[in-house]
Protein backbone atom coordinates (compact mmCIF):
# COMPACT_ATOMS: atom_id res chain seq x y z
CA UNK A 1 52.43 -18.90 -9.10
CA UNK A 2 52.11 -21.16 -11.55
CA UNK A 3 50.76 -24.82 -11.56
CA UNK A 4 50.60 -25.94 -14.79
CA UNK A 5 54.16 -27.09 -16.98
CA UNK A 6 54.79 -28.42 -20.11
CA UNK A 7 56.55 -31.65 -18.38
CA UNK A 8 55.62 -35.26 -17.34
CA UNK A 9 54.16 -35.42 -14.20
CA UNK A 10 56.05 -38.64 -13.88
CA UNK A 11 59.77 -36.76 -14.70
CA UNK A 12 58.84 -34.07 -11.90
CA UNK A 13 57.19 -36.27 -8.97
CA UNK A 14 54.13 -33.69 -8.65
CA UNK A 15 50.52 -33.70 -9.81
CA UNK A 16 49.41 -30.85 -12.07
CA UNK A 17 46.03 -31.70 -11.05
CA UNK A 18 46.70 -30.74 -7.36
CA UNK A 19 46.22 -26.91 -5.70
CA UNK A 20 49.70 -25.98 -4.77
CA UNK A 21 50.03 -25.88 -1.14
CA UNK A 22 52.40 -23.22 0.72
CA UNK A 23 53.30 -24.85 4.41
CA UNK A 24 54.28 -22.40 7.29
CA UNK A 25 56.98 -24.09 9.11
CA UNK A 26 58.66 -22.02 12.41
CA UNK A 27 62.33 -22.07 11.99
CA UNK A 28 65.36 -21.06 14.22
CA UNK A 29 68.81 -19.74 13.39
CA UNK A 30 70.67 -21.44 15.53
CA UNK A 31 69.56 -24.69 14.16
CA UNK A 32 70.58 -24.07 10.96
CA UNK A 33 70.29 -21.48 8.25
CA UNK A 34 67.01 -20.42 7.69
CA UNK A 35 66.36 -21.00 3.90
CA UNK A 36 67.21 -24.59 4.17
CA UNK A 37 65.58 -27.79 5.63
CA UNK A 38 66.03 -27.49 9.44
CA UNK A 39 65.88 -30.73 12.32
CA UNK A 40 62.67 -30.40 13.36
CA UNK A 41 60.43 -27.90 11.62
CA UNK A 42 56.91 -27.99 13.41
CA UNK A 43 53.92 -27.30 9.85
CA UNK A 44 52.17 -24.51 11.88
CA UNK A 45 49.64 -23.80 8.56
CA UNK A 46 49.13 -25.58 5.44
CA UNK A 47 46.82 -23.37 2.67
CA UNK A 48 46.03 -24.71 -1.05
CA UNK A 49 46.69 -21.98 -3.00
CA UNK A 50 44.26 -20.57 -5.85
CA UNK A 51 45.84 -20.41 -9.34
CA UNK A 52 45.53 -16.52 -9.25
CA UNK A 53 47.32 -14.24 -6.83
CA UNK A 54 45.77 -13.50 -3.52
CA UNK A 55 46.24 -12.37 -0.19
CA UNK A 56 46.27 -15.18 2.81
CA UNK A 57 46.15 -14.50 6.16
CA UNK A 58 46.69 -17.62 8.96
CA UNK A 59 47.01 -17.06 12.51
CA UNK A 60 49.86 -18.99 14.42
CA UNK A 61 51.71 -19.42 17.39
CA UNK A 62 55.33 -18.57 17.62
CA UNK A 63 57.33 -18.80 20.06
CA UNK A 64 59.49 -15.85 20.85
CA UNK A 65 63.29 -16.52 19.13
CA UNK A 66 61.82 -18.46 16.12
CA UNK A 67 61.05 -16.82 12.46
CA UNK A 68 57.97 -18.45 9.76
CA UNK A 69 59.67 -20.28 6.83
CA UNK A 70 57.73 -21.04 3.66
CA UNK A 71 57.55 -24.76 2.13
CA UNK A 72 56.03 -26.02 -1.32
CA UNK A 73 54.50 -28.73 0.54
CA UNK A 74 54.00 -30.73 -2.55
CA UNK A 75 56.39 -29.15 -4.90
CA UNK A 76 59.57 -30.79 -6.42
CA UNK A 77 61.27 -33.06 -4.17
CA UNK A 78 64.90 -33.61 -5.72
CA UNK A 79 65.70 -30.31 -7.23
CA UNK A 80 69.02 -30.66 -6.59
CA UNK A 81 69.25 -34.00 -9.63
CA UNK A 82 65.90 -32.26 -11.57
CA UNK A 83 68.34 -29.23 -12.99
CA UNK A 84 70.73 -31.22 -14.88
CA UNK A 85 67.91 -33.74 -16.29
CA UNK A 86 65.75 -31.05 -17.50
CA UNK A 87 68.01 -29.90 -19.24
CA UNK A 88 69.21 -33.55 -21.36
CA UNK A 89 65.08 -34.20 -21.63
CA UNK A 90 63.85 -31.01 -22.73
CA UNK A 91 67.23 -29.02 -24.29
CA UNK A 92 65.23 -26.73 -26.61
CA UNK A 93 63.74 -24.78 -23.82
CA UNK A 94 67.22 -23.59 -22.19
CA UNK A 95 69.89 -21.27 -23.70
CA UNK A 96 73.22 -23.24 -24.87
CA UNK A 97 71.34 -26.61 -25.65
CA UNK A 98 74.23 -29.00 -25.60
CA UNK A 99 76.67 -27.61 -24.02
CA UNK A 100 77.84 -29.32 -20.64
CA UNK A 101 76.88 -27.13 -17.67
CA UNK A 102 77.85 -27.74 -13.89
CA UNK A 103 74.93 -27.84 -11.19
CA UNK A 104 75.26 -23.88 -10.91
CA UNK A 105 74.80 -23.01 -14.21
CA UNK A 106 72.00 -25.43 -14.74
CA UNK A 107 70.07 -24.31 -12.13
CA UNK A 108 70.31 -20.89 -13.01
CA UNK A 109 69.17 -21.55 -16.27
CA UNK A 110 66.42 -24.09 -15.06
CA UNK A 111 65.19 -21.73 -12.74
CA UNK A 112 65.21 -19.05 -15.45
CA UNK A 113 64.38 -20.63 -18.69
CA UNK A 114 62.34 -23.75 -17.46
CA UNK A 115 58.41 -23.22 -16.93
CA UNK A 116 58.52 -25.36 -13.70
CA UNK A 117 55.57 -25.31 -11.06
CA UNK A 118 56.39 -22.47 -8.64
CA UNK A 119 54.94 -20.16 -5.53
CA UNK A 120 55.82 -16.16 -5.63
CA UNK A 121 55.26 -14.91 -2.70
CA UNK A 122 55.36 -10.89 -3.02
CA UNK A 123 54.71 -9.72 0.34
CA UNK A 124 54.49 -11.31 4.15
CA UNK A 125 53.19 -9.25 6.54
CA UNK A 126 53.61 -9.99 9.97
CA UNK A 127 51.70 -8.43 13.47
CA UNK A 128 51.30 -9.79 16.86
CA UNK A 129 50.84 -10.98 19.69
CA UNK A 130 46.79 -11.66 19.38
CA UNK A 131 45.07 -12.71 22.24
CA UNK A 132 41.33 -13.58 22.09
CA UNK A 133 40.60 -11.56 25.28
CA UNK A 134 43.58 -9.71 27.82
CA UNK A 135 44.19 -10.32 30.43
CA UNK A 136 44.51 -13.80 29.43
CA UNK A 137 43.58 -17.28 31.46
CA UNK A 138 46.89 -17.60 33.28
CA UNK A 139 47.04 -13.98 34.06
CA UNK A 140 43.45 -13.64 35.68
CA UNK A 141 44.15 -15.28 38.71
CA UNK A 142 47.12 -12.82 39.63
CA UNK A 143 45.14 -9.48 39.03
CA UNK A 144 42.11 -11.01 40.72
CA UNK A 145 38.08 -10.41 40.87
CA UNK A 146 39.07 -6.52 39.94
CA UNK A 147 40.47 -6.85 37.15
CA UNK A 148 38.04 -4.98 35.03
CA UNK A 149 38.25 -2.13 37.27
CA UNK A 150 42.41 -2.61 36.61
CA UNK A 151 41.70 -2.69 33.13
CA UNK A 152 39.08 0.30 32.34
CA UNK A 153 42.04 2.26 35.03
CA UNK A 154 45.21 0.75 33.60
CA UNK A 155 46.32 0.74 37.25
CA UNK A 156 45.62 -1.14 40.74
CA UNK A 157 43.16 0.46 42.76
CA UNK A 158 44.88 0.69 46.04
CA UNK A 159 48.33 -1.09 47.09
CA UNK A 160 46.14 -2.90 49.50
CA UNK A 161 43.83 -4.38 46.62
CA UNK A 162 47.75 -5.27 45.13
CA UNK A 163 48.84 -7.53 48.23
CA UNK A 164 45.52 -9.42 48.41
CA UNK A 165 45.54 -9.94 44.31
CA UNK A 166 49.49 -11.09 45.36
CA UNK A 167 48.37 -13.04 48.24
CA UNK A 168 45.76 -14.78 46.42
CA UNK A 169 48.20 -15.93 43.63
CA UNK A 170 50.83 -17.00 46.23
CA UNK A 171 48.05 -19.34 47.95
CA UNK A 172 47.67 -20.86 44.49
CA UNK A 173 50.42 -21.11 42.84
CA UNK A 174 52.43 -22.49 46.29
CA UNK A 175 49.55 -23.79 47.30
CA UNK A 176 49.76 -22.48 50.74
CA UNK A 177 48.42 -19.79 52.69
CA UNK A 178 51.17 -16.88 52.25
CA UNK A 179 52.16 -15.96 55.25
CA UNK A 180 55.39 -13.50 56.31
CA UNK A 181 57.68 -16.15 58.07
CA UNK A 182 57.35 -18.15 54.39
CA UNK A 183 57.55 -14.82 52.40
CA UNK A 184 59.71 -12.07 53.89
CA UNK A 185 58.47 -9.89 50.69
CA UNK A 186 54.71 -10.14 52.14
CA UNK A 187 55.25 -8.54 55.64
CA UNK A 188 52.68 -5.94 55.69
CA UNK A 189 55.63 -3.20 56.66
CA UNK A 190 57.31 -2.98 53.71
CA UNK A 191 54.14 -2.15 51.92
């Protein structure tokens, strides 16, 4: 990483002064290639970054299908001009100074040869899901008041302790008594 430069603040648009900050945004393939700007990109963390290296850890939600993308939340904004007039304002840092170079070559050699701010990241390590406690809220209700015993087991007690954990969830989530003319799957036979 490195935050300081030997440019105008002005001539870059950022703020030497400033901790870099690394955004985590969630990104989607099918929206768009990954490692550029996407529709909607949801900031899921925001860290200011120390001018050493150092691990970071953030915990985040992401939904299943979507990947974390990095941003330099306040890094350059219009790379894509900067190349070409770093290279006119400051030629004695580059190789070739004064000869003509297309947007390729120049950012090649800006990336390179120029000292501007930038974020290394060396290693992302990902792990999940986390929940604070299992089961969770929404699943509680479905295993019912045993669900420590179903836990310390890893299995129902009895199929009978199943139907009335089933039974109870039905009666909430339809919000009616289950009964077997409503629910063909709850006769008591078929048990």
């Amino acid at each position: 990483m490195k935050r300081d430069h030997p440019y105008e603040d002005e001539f870059l648009g950022t703020d030497r002064t400033e901790a870099l900050r690394l955004g985590l945004v969630a990104g989607k393939h099918l929206a768009g290639p990954l490692h550029k700007p996407q529709p909607i990109e949801p900031l899921l963390a925001e860290l200011d970054l120390a001018d050493e290296a150092q691990w970071y850890t953030v915990r985040v939600w992401l939904d299943a299908g979507y990947t974390p993308r990095f941003t330099f939340r306040n890094g350059l904004m219009d790379a894509r001009r900067l190349w070409s007039r770093l290279m006119r304002r400051y030629p004695e840092q580059f190789p070739n100074p004064g000869k003509r170079k297309g947007i390729v070559e120049a950012r090649y050699d800006a990336i390179h040869s120029g000292r501007l701010p930038h974020i290394r990241i060396y290693e992302v390590e990902l792990s999940g899901p986390h929940w604070d406690s299992w089961p969770t809220a929404s699943q509680r209700p479905v295993l019912g008041e045993g669900s420590q015993t179903i836990l310390e087991s890893g299995r129902f007690p009895s199929s009978q302790a199943m139907r009335q954990a089933l039974e109870r969830f039905a009666a909430l989530a339809y919000r009616l008594p289950p009964t077997a003319d409503r629910y063909p799957v709850m006769k008591p036979s078929e048990s």
